[in-house]
N, C-alpha and C. Protein backbone atom coordinates (compact mmCIF):
# COMPACT_ATOMS: atom_id res chain seq x y z
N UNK A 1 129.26 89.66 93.96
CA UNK A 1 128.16 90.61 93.94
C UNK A 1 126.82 89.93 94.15
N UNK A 2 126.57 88.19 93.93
CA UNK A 2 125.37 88.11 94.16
C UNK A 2 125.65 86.27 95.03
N UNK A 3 126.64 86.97 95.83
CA UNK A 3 126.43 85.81 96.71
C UNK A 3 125.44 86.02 97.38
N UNK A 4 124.86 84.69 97.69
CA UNK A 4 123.66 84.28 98.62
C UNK A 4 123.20 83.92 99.89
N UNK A 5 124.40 83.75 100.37
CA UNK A 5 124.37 83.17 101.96
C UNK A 5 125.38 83.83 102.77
N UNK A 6 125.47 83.83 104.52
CA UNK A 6 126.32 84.40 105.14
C UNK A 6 127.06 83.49 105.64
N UNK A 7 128.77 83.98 105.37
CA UNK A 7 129.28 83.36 105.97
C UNK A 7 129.89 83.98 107.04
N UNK A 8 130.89 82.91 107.71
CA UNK A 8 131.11 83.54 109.55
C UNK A 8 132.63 84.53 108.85
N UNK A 9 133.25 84.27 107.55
CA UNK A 9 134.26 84.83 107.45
C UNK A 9 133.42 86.14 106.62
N UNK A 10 134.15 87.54 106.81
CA UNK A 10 133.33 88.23 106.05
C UNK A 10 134.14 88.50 104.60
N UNK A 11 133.07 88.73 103.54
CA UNK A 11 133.36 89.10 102.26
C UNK A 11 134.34 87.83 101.76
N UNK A 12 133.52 86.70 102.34
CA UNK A 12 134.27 85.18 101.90
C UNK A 12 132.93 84.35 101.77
N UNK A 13 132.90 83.71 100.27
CA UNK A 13 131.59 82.44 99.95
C UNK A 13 131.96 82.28 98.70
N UNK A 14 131.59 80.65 98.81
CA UNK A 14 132.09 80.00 97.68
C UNK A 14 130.62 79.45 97.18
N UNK A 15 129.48 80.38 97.78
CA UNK A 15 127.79 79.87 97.49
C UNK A 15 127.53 80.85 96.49
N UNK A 16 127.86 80.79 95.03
CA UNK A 16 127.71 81.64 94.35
C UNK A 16 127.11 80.92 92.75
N UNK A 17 126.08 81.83 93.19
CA UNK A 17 125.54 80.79 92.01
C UNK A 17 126.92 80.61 90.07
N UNK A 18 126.52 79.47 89.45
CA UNK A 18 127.25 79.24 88.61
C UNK A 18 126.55 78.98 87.41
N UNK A 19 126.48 79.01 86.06
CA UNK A 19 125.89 79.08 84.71
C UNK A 19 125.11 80.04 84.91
N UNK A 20 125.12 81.65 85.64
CA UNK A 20 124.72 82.67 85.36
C UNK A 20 125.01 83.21 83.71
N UNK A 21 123.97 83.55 83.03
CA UNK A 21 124.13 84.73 81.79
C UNK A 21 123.99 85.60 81.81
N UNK A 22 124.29 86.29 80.86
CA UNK A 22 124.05 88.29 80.68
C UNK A 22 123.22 88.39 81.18
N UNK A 23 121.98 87.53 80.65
CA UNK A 23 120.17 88.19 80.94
C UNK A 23 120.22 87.87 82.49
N UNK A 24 120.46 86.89 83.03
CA UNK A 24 120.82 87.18 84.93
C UNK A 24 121.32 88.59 85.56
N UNK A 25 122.33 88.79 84.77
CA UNK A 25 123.19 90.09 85.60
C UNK A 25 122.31 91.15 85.11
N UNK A 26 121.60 91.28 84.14
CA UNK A 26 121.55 92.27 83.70
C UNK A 26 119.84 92.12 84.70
N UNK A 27 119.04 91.81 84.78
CA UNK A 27 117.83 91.24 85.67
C UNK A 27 117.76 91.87 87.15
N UNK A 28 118.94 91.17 87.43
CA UNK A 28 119.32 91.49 88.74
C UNK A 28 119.75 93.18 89.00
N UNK A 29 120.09 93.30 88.30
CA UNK A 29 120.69 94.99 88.23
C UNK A 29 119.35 96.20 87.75
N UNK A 30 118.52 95.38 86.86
CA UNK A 30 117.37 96.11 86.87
C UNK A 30 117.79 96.71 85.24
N UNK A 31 118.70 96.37 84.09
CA UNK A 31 119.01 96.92 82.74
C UNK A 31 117.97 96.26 82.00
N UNK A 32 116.69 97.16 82.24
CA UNK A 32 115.64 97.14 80.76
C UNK A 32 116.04 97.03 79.36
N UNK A 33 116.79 97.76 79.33
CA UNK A 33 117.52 97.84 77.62
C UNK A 33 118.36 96.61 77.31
N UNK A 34 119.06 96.46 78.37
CA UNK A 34 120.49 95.32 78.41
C UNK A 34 119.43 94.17 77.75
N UNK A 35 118.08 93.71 79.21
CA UNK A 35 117.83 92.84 79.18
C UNK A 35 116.66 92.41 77.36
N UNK A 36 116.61 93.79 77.41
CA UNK A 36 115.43 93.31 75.59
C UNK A 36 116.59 92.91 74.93
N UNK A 37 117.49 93.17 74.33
CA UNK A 37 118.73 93.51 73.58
C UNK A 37 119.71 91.92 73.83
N UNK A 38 119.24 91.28 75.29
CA UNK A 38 120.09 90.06 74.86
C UNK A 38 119.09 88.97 74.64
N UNK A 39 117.96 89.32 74.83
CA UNK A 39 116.74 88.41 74.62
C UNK A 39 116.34 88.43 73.34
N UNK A 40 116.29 89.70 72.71
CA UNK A 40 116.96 89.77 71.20
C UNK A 40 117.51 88.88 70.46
N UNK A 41 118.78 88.97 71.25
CA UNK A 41 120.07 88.18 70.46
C UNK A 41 119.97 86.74 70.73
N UNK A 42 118.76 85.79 70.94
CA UNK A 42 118.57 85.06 71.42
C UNK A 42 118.90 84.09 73.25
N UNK A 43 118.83 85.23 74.02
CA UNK A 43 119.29 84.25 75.38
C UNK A 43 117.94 84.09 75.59
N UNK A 44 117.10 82.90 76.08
CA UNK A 44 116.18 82.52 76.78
C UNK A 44 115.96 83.44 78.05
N UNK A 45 114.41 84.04 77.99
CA UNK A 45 114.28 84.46 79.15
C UNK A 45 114.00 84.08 80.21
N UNK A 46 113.75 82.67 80.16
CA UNK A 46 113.55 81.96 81.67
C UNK A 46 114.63 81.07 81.67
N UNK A 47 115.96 81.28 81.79
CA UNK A 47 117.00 80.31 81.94
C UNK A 47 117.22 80.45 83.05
N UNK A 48 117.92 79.00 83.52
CA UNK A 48 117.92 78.99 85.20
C UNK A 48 119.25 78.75 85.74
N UNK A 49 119.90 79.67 86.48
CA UNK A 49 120.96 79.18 87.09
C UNK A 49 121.59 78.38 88.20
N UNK A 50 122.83 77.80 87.81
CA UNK A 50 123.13 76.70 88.72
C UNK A 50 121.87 76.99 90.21
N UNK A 51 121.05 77.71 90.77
CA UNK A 51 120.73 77.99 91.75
C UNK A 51 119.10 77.85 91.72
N UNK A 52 118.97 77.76 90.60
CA UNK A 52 117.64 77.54 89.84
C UNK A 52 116.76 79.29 89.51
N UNK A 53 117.81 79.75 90.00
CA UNK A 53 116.79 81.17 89.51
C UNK A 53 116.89 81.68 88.17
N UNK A 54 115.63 82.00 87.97
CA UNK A 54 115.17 82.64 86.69
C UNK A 54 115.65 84.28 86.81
N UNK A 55 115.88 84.92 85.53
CA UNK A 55 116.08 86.38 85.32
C UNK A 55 114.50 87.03 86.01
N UNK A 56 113.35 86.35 85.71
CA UNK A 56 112.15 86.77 86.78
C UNK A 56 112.19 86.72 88.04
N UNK A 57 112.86 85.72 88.70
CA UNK A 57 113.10 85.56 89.98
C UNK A 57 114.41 87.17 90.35
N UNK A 58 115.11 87.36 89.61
CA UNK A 58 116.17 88.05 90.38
C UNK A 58 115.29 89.56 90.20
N UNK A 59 114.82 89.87 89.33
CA UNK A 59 114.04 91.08 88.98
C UNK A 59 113.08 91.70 89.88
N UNK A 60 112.01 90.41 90.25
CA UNK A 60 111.37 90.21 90.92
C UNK A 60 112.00 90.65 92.53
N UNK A 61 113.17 90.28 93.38
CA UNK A 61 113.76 89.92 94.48
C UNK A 61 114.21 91.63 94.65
N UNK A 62 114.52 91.85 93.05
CA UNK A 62 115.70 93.76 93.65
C UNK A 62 114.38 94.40 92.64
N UNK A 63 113.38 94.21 93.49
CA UNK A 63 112.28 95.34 92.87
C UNK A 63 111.89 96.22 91.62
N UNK A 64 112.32 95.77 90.59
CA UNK A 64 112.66 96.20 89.23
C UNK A 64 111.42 95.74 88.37
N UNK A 65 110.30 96.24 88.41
CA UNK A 65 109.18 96.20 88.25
C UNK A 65 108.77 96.67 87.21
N UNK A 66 109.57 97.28 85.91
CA UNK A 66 109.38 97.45 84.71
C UNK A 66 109.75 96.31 84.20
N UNK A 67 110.70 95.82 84.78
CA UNK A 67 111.85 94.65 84.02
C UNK A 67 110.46 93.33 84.20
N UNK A 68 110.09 93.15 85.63
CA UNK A 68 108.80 92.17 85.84
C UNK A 68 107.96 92.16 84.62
N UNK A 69 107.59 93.46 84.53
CA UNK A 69 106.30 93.53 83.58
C UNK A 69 106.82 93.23 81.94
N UNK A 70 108.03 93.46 81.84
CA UNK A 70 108.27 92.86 80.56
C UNK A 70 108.58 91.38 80.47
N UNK A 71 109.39 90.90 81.05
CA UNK A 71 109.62 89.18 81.42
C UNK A 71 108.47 88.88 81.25
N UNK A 72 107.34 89.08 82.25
CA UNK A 72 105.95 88.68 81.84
C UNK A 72 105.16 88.55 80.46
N UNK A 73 105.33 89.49 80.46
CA UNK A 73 105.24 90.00 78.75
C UNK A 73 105.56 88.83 77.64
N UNK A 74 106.66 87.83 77.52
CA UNK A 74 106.92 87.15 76.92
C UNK A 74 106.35 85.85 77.59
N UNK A 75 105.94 85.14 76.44
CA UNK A 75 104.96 83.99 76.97
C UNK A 75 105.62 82.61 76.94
N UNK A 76 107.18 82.98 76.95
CA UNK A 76 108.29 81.82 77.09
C UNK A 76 108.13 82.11 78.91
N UNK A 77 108.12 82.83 79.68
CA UNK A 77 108.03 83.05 81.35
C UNK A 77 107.36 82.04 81.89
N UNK A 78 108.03 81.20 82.66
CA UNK A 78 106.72 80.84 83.74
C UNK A 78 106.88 81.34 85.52
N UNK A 79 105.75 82.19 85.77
CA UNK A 79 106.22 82.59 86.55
C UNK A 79 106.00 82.10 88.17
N UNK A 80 105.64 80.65 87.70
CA UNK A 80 105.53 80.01 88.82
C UNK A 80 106.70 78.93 89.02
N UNK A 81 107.60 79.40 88.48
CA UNK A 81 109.11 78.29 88.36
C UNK A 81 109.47 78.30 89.90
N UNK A 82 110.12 77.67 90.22
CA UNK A 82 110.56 77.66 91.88
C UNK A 82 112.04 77.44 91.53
N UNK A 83 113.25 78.21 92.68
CA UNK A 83 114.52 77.96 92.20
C UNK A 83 114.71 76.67 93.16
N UNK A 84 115.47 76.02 93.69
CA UNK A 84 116.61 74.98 94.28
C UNK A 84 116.39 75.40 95.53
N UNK A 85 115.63 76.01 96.10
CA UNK A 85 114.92 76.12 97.67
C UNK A 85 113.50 76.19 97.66
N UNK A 86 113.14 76.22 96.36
CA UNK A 86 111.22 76.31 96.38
C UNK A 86 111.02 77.59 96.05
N UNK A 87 111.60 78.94 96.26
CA UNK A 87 111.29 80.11 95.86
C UNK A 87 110.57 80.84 94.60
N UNK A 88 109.40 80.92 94.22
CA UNK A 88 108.68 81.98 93.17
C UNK A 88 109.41 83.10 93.33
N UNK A 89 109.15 83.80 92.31
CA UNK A 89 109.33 85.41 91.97
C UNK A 89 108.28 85.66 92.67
N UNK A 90 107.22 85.87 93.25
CA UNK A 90 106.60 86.08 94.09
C UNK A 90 106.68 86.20 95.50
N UNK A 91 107.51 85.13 95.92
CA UNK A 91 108.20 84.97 96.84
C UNK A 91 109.59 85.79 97.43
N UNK A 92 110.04 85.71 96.04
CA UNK A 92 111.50 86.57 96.61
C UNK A 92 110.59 88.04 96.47
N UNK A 93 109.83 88.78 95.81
CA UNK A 93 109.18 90.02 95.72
C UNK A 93 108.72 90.07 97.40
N UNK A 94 107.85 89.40 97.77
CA UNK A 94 107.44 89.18 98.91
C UNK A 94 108.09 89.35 100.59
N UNK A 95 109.60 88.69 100.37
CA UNK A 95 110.19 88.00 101.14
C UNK A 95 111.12 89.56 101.76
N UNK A 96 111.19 90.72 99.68
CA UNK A 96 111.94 91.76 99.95
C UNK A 96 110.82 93.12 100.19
N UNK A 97 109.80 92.52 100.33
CA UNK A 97 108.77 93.62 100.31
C UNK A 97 108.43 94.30 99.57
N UNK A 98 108.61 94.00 97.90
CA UNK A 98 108.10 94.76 96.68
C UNK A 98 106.79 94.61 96.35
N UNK A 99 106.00 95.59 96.99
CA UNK A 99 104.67 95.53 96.78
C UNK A 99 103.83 95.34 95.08
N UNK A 100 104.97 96.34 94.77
CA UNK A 100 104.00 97.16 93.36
C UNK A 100 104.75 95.34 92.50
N UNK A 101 105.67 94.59 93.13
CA UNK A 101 106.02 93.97 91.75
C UNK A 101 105.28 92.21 92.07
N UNK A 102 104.69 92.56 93.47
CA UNK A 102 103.77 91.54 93.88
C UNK A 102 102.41 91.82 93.01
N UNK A 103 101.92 93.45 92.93
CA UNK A 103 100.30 93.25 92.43
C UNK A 103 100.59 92.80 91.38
N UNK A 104 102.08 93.00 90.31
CA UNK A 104 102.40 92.97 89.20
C UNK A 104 101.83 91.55 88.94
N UNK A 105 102.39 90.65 89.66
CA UNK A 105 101.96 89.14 89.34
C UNK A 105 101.22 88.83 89.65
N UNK A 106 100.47 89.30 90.87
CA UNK A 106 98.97 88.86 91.26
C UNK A 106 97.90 89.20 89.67
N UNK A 107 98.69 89.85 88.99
CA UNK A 107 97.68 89.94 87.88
C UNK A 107 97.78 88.98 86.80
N UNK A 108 98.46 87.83 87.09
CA UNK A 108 98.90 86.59 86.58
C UNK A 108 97.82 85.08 86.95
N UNK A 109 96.83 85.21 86.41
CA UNK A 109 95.82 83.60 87.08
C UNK A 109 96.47 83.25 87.82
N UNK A 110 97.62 82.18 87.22
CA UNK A 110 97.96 80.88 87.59
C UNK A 110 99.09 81.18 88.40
N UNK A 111 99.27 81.85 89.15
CA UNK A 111 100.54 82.64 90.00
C UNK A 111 99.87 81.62 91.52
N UNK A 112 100.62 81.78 92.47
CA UNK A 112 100.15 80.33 93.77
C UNK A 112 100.88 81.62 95.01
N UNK A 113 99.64 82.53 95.77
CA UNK A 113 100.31 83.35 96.64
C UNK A 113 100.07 82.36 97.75
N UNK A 114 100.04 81.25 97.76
CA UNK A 114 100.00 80.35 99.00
C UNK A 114 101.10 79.02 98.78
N UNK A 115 102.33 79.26 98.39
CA UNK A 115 103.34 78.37 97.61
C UNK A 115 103.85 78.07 98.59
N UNK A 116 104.77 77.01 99.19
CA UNK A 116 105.56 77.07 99.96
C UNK A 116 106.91 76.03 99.54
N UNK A 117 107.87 77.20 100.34
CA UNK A 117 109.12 77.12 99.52
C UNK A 117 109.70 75.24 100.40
N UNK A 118 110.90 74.86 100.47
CA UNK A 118 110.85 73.56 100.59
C UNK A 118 111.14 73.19 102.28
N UNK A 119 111.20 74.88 103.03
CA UNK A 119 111.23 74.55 104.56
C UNK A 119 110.11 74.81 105.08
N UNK A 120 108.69 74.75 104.06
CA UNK A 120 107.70 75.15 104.06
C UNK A 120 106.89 76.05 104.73
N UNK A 121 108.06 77.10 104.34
CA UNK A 121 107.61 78.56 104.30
C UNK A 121 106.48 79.10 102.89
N UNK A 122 105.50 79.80 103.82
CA UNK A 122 104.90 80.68 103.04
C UNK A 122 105.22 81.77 102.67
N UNK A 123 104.77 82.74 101.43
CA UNK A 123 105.15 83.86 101.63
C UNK A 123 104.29 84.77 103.05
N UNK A 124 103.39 84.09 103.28
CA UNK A 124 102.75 85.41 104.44
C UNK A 124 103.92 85.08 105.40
N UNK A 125 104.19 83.99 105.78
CA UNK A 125 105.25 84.11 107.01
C UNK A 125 106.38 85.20 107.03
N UNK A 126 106.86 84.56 105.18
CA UNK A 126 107.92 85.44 105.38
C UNK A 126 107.91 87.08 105.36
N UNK A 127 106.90 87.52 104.85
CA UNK A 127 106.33 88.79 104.99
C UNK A 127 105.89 89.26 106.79
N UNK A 128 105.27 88.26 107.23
CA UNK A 128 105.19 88.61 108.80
C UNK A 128 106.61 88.48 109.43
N UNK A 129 107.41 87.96 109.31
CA UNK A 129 108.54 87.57 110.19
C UNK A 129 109.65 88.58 109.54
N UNK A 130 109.52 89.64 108.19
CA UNK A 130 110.03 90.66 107.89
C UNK A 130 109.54 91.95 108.43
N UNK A 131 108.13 92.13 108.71
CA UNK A 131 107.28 93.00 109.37
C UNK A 131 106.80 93.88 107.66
N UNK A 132 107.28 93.41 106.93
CA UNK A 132 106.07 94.31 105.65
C UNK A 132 104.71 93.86 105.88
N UNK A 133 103.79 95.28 106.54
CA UNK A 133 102.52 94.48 107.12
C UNK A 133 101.90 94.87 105.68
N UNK A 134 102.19 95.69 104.57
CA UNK A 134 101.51 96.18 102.89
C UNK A 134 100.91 94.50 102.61
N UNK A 135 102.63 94.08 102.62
CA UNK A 135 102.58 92.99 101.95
C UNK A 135 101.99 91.85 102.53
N UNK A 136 101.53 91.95 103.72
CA UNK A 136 100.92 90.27 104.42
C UNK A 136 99.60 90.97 104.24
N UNK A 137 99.02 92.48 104.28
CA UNK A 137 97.72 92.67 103.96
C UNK A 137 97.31 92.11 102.83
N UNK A 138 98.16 92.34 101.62
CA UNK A 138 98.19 92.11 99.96
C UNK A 138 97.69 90.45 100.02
N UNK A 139 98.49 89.80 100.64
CA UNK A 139 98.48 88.44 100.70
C UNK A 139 97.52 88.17 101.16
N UNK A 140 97.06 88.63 102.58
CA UNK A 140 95.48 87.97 103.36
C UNK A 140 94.06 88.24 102.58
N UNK A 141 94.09 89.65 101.63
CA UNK A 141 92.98 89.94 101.06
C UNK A 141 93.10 89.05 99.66
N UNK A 142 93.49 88.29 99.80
CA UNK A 142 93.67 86.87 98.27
C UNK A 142 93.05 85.77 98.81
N UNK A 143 92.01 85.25 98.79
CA UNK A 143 91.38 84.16 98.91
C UNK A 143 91.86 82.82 99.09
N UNK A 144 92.96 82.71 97.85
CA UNK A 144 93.72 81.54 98.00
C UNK A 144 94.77 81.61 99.07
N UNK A 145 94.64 82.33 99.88
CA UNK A 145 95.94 82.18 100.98
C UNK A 145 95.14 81.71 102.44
N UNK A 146 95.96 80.89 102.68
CA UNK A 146 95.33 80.40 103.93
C UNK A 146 96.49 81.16 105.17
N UNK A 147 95.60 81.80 105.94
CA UNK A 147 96.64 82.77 107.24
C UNK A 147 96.80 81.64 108.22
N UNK A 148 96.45 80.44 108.20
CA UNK A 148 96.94 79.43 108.71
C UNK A 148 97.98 78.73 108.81
């Protein structure tokens, strides 16, 4: 369900991330309740899987923008973590065109909308080379981004 890459065989990959927890699946799926309730029960909310992503990063990626604003919310988050390719939650928001969960973090100081991931991609690229023009506007009217 949350393989990551394509392969040439279909509905075949062995690129799947590994030391996923509840608070991952439940992130990724967008379970507000799931996710207070195991954060509760003590799971760390910025734990990172074999892949380096954070429960912010997957939230962030499948547009779940209540779930953002609560992750945030806890001041264990950092939401400038990068997974095992360079990727922010900003980035994957970006990359999928979630506007509302981009302003979400633009309302974060120390957030970097000029990051680049480790094939040194920006998010404006990847926003131009997706065609979300919301989101490369969002990005160009930020000072810290260089359209260069």
């Amino acid at each position: 369900m949350v393989d990551e890459s394509h392969y040439r065989f279909i509905k075949y990959s062995q690129n799947v991330p590994r030391q996923m927890a509840g608070v991952h699946l439940a992130a990724h799926f967008g379970f507000l309740k799931v996710t207070i309730a195991l954060v509760w029960k003590g799971h760390h909310p910025d734990l990172k899987s074999s892949h380096g992503r954070t429960p912010l990063s997957l939230a962030a990626e499948n547009g779940h923008t209540a779930l953002v604003w609560l992750l945030l919310t806890m001041n264990q988050v950092d939401p400038n973590s990068k997974d095992n390719n360079g990727r922010t939650s900003l980035s994957w928001a970006a990359v999928n065109g979630h506007e509302d969960v981009m302003l979400l973090l633009f309302t974060i100081d120390k957030v970097d909308p000029d990051s680049r991931d480790n094939h040194g991609r920006t998010l404006l690229s990847w926003a131009a080379e997706k065609g979300y023009e919301a989101v490369a506007w969002l990005l160009l009217r930020d000072a810290r981004v260089d359209p260069d």
